[in-house]
N, C-alpha and C. Protein backbone atom coordinates (compact mmCIF):
# COMPACT_ATOMS: atom_id res chain seq x y z
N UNK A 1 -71.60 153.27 -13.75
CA UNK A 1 -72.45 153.84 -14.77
C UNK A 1 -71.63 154.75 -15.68
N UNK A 2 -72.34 154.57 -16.59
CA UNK A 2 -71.19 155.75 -17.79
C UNK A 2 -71.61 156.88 -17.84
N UNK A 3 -70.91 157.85 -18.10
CA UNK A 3 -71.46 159.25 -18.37
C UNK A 3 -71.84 159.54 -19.81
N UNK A 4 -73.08 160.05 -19.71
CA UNK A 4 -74.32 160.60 -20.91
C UNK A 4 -72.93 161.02 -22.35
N UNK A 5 -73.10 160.65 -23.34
CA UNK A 5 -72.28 161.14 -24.37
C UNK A 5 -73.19 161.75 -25.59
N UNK A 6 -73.16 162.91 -25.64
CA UNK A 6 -74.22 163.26 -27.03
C UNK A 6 -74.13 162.72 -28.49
N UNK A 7 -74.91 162.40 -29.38
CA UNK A 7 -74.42 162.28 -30.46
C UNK A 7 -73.40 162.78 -31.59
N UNK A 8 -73.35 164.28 -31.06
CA UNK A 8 -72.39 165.12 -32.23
C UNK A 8 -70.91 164.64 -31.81
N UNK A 9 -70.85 163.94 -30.06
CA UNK A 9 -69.10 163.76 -29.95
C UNK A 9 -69.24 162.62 -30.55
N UNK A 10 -69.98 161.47 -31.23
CA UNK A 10 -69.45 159.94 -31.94
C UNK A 10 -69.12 160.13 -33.10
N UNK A 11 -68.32 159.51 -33.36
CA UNK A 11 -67.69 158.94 -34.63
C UNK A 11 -68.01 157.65 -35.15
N UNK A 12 -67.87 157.29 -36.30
CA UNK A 12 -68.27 155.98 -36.63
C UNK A 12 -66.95 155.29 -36.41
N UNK A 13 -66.13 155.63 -35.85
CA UNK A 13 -64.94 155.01 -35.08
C UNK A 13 -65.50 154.10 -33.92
N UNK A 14 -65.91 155.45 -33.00
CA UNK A 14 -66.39 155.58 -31.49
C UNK A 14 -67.69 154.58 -31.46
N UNK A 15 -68.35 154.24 -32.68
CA UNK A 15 -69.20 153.76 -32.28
C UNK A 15 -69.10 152.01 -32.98
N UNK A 16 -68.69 151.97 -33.47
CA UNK A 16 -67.81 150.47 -34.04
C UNK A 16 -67.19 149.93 -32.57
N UNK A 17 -66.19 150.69 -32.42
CA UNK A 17 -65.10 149.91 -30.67
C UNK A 17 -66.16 149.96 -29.63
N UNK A 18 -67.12 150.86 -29.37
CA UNK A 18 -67.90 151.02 -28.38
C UNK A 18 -69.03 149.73 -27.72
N UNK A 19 -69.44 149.79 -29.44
CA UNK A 19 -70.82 148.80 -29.66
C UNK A 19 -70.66 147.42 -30.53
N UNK A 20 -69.46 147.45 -31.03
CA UNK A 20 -69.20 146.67 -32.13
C UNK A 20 -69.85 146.57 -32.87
N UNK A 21 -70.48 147.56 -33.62
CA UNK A 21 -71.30 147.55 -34.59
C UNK A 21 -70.94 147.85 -36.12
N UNK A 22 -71.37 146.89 -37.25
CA UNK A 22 -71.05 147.37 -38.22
C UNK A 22 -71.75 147.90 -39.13
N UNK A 23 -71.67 148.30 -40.28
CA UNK A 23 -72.24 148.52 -41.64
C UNK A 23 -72.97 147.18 -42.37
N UNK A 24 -74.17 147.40 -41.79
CA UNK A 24 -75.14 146.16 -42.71
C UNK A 24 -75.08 146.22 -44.09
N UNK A 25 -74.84 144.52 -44.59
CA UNK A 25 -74.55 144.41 -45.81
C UNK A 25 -76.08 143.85 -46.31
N UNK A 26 -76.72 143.35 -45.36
CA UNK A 26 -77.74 143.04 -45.95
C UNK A 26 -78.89 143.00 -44.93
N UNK A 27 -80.37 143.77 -44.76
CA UNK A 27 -81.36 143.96 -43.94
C UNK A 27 -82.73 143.14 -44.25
N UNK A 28 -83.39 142.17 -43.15
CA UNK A 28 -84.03 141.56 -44.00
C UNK A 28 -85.51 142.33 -44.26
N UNK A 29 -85.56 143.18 -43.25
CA UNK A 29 -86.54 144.08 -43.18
C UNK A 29 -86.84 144.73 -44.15
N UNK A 30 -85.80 145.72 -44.57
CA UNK A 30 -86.04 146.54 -45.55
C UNK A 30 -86.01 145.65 -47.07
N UNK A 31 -85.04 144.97 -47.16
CA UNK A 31 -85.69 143.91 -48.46
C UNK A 31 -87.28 143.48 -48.07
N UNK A 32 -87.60 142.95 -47.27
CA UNK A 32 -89.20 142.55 -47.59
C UNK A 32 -89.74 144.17 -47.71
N UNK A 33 -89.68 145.30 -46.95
CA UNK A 33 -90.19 146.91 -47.09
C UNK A 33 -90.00 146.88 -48.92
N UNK A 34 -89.02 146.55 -49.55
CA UNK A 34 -88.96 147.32 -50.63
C UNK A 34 -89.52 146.20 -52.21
N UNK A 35 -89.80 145.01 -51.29
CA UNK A 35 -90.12 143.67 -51.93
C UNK A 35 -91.69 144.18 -52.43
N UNK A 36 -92.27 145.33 -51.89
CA UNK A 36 -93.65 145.34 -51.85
C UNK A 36 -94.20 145.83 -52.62
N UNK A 37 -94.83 145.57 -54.00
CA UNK A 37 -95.47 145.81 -55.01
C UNK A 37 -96.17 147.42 -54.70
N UNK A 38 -95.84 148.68 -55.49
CA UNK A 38 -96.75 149.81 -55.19
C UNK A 38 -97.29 150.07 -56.58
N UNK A 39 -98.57 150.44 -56.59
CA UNK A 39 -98.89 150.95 -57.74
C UNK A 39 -98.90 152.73 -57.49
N UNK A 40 -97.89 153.40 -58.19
CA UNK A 40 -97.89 154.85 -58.00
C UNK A 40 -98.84 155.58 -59.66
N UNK A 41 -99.32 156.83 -58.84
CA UNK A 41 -99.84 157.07 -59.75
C UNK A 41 -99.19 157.80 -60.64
N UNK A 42 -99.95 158.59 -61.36
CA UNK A 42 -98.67 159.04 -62.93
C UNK A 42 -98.10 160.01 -62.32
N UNK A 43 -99.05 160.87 -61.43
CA UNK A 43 -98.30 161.87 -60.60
C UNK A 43 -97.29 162.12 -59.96
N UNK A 44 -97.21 160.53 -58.97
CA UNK A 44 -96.20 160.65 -58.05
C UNK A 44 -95.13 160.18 -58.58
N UNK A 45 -95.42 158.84 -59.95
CA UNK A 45 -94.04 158.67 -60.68
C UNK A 45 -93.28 159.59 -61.03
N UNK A 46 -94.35 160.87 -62.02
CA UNK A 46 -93.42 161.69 -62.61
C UNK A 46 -92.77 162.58 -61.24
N UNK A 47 -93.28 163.05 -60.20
CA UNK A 47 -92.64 163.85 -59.11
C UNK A 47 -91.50 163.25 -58.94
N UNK A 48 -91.38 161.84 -58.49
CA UNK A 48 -90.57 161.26 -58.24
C UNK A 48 -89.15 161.11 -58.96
N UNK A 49 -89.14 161.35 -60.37
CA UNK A 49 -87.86 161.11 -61.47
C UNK A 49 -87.59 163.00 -61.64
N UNK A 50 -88.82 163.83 -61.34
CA UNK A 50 -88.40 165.34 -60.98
C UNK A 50 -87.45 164.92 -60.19
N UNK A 51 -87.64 164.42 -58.93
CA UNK A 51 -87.04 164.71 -57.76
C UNK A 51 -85.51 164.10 -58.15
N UNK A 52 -85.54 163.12 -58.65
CA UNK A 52 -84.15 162.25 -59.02
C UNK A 52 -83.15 162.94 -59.77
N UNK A 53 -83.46 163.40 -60.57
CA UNK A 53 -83.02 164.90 -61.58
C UNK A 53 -82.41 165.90 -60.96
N UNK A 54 -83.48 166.66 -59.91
CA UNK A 54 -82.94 167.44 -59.22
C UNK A 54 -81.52 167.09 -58.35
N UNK A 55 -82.00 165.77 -57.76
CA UNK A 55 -81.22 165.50 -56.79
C UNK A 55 -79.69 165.08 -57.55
N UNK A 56 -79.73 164.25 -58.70
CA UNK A 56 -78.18 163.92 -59.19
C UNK A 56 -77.60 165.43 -59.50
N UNK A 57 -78.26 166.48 -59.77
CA UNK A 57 -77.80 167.52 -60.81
C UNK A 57 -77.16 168.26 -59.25
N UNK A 58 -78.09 168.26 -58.82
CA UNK A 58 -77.64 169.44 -57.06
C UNK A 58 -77.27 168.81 -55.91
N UNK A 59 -77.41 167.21 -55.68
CA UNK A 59 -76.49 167.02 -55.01
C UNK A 59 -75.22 167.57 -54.07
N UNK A 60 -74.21 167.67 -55.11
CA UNK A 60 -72.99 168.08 -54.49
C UNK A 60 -72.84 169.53 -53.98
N UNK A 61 -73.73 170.22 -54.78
CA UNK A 61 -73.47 171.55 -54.16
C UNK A 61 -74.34 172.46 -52.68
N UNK A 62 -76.08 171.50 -53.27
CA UNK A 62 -76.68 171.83 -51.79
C UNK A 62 -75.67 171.60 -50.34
N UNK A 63 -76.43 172.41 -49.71
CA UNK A 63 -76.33 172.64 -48.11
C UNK A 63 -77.27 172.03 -47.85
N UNK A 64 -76.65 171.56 -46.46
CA UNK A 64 -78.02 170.58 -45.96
C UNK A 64 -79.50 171.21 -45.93
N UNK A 65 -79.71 172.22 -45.75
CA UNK A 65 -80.57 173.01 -45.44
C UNK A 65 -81.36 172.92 -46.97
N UNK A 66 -80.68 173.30 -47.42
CA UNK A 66 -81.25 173.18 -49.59
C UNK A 66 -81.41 171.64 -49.64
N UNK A 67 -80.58 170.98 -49.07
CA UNK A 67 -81.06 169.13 -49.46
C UNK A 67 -82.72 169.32 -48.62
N UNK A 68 -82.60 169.40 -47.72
CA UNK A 68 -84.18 169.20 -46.70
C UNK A 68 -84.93 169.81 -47.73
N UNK A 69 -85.04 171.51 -48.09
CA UNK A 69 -86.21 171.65 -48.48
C UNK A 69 -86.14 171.39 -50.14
N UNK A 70 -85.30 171.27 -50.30
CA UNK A 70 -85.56 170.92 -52.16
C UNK A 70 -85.43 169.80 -52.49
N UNK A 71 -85.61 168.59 -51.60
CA UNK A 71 -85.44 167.19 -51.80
C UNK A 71 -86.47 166.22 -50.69
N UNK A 72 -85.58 166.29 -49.87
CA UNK A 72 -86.30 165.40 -48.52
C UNK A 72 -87.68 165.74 -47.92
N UNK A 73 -87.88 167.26 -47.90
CA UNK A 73 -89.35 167.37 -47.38
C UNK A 73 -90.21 166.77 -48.30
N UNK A 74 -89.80 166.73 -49.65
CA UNK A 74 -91.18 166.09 -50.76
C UNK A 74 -91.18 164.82 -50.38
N UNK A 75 -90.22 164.16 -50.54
CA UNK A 75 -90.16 162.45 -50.00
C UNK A 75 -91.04 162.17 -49.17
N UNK A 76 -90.79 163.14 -47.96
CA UNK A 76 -92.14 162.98 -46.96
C UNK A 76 -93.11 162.94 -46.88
N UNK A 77 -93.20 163.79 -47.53
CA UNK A 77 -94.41 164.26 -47.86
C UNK A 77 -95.51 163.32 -49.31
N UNK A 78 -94.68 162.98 -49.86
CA UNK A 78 -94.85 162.29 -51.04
C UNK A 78 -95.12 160.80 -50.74
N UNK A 79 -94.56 160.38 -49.83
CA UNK A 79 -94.63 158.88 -48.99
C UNK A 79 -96.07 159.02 -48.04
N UNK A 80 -95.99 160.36 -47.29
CA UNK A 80 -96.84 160.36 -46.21
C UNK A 80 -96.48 159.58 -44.94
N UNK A 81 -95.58 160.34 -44.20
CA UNK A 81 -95.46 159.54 -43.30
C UNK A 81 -96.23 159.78 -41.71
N UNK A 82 -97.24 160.87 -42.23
CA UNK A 82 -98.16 161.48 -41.05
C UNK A 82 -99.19 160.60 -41.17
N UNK A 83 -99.33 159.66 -40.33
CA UNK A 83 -100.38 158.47 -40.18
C UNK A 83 -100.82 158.43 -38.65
N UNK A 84 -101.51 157.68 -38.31
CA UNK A 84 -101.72 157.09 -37.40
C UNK A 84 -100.97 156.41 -36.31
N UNK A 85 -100.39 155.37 -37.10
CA UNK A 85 -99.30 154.27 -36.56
C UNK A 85 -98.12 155.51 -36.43
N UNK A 86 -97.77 156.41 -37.30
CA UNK A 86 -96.06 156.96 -37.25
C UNK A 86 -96.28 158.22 -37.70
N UNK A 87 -95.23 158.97 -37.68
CA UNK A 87 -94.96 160.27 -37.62
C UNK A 87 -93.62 160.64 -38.38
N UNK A 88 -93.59 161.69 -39.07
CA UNK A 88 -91.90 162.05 -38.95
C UNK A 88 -91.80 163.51 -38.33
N UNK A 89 -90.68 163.29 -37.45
CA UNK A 89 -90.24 164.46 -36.54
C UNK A 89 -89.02 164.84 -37.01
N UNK A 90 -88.63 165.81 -37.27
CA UNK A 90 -87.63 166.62 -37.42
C UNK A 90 -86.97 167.11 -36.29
N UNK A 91 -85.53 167.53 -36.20
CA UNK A 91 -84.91 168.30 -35.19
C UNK A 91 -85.59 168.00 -33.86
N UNK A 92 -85.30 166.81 -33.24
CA UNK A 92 -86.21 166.24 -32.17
C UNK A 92 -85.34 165.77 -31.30
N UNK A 93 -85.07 166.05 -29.91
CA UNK A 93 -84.20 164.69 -28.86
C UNK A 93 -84.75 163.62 -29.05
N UNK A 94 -83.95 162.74 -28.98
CA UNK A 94 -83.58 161.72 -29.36
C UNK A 94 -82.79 161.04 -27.81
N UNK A 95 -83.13 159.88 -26.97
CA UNK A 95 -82.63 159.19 -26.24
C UNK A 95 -82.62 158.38 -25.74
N UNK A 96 -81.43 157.38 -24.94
CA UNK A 96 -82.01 155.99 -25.12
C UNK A 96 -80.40 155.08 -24.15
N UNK A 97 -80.84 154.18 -24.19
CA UNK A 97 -79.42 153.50 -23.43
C UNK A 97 -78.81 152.15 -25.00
N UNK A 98 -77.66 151.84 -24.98
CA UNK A 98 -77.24 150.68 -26.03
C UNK A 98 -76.41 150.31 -24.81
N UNK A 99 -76.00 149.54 -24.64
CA UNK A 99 -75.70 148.20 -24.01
C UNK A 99 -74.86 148.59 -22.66
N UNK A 100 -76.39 149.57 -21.52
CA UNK A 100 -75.66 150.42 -20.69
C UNK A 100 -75.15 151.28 -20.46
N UNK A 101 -74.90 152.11 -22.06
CA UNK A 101 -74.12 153.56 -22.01
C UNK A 101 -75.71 154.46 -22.22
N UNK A 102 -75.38 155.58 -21.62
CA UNK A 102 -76.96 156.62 -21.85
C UNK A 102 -76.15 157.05 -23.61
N UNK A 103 -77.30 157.34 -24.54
CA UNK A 103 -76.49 158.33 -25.82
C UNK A 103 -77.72 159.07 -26.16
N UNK A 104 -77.65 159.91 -26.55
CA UNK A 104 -78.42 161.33 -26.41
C UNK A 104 -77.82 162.07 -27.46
N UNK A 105 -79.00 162.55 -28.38
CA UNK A 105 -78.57 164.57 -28.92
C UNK A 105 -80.33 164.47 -30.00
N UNK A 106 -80.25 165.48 -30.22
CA UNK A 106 -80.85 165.84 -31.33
C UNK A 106 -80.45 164.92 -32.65
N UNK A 107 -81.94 164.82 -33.43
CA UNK A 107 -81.58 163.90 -34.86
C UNK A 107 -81.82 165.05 -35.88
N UNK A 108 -82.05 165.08 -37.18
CA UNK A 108 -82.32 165.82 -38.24
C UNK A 108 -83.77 165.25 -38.65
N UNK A 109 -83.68 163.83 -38.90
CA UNK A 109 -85.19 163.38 -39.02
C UNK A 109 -85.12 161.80 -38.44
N UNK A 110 -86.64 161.69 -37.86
CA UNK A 110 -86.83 160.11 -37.55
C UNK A 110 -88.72 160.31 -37.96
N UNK A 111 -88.75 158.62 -38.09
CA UNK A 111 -89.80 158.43 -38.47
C UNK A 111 -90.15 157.31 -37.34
N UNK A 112 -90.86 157.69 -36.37
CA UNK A 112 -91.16 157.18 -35.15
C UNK A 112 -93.08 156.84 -34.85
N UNK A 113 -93.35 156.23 -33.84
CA UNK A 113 -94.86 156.43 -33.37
C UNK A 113 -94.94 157.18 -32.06
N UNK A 114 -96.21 158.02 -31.85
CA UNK A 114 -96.21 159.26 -31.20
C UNK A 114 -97.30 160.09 -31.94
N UNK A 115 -98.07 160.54 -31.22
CA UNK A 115 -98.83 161.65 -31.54
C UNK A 115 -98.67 163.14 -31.88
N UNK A 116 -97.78 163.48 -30.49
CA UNK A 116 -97.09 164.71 -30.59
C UNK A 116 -95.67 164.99 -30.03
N UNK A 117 -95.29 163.53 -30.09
CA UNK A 117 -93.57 163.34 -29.60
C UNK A 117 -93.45 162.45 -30.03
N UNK A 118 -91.80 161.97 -30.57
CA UNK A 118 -91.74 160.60 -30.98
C UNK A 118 -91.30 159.61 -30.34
N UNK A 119 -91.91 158.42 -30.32
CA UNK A 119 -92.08 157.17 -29.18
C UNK A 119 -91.33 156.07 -29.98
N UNK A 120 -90.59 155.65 -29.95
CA UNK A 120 -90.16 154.37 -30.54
C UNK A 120 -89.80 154.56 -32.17
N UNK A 121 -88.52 155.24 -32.06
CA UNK A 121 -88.04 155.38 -33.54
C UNK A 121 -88.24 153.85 -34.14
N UNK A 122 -88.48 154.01 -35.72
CA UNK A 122 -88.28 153.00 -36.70
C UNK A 122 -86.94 153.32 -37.63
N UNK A 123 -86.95 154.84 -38.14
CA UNK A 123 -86.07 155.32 -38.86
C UNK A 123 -85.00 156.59 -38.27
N UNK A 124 -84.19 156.99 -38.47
CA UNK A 124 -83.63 157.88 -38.17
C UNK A 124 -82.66 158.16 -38.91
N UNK A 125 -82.51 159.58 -38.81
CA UNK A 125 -81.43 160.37 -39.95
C UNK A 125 -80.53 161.53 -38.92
N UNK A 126 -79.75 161.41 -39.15
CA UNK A 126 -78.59 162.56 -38.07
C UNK A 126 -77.41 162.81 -39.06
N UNK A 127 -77.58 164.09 -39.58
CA UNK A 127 -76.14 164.17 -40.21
C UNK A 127 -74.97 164.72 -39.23
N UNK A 128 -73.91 164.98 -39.57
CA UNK A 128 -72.79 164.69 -38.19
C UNK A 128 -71.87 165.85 -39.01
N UNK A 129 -71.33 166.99 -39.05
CA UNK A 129 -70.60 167.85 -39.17
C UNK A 129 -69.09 167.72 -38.57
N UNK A 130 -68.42 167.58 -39.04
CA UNK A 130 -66.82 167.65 -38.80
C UNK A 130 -65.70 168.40 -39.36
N UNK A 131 -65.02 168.98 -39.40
CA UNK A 131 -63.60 169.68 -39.78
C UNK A 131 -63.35 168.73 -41.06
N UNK A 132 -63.43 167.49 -41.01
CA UNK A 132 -62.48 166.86 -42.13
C UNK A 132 -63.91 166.65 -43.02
N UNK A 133 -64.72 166.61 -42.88
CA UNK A 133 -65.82 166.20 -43.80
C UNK A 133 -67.37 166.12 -43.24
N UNK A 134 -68.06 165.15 -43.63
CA UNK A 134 -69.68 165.37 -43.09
C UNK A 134 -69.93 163.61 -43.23
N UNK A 135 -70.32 163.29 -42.22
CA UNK A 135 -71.19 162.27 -41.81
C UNK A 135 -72.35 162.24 -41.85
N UNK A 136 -73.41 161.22 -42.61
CA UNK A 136 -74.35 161.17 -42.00
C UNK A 136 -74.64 159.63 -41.78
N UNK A 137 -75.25 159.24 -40.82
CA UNK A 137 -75.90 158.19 -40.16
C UNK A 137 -77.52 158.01 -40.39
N UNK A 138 -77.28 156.78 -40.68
CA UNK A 138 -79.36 155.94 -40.48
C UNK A 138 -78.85 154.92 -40.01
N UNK A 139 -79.96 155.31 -38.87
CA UNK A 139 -80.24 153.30 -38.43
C UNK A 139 -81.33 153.15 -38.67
N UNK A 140 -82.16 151.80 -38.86
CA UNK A 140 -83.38 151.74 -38.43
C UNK A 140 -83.71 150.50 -37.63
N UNK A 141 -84.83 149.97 -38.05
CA UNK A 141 -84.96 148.99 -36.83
C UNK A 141 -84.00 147.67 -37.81
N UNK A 142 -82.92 146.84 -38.02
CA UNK A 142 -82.76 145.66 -38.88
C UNK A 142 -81.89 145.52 -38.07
């Protein structure tokens, strides 16, 4: 059996040789997800090109902390992802086995089903802090 490895020790090195996994070039999931006709209203269009604005202009200089609340919480919120079927959880354990190894840590955000815990991620977001730079990772289900 392997011993438990948290998420903050992987690398997208560590996890390529580990799992052989790569960088999807193409998902068929999320193409049909984004294939799907929405009619938004004038509201959420215009929020939405706010938000785009904000985000090219502050980008580079936010902290993650300024990206969450001056960007990403509206998304959420703006999408609605507090339903029935799913949830989004923030700062949540996160755990699970891939092909026999246990991997474990805290995420930043997933969008899972669960009432008051999350059961079966769909989405997930983990940014990854390092000395040489900043990682962040999504998987979802593709």
């Amino acid at each position: 059996m392997y011993p438990m490895k948290t998420f903050k020790y992987w690398t997208r090195q560590d996890i390529a040789d580990e799992f052989g996994l790569t960088t999807a070039q193409k998902c068929e999931a999320l193409e049909k997800w984004q294939s799907i006709e929405v009619q938004l209203t004038e509201r959420e269009e215009e929020t939405l090109l706010h938000l785009q604005e904000k985000l090219k202009q502050y980008v580079d200089i936010w902290n993650e902390q300024e990206l969450i609340i001056k960007f990403i919480s509206f998304i959420i919120e703006l999408v609605d992802f507090d339903t029935q079927q799913f949830k989004s959880f923030a700062n949540r354990k996160l755990k699970g086995k891939i092909q026999k190894k246990e991997v474990s840590g805290e995420v930043d955000l997933m969008i899972a089903s669960g009432e008051y815990e999350p059961n079966n991620p769909i989405f997930v977001c983990m940014n990854t802090k390092r000395k040489k730079g900043q990682t962040t990772i999504l998987w979802g289900n593709c």
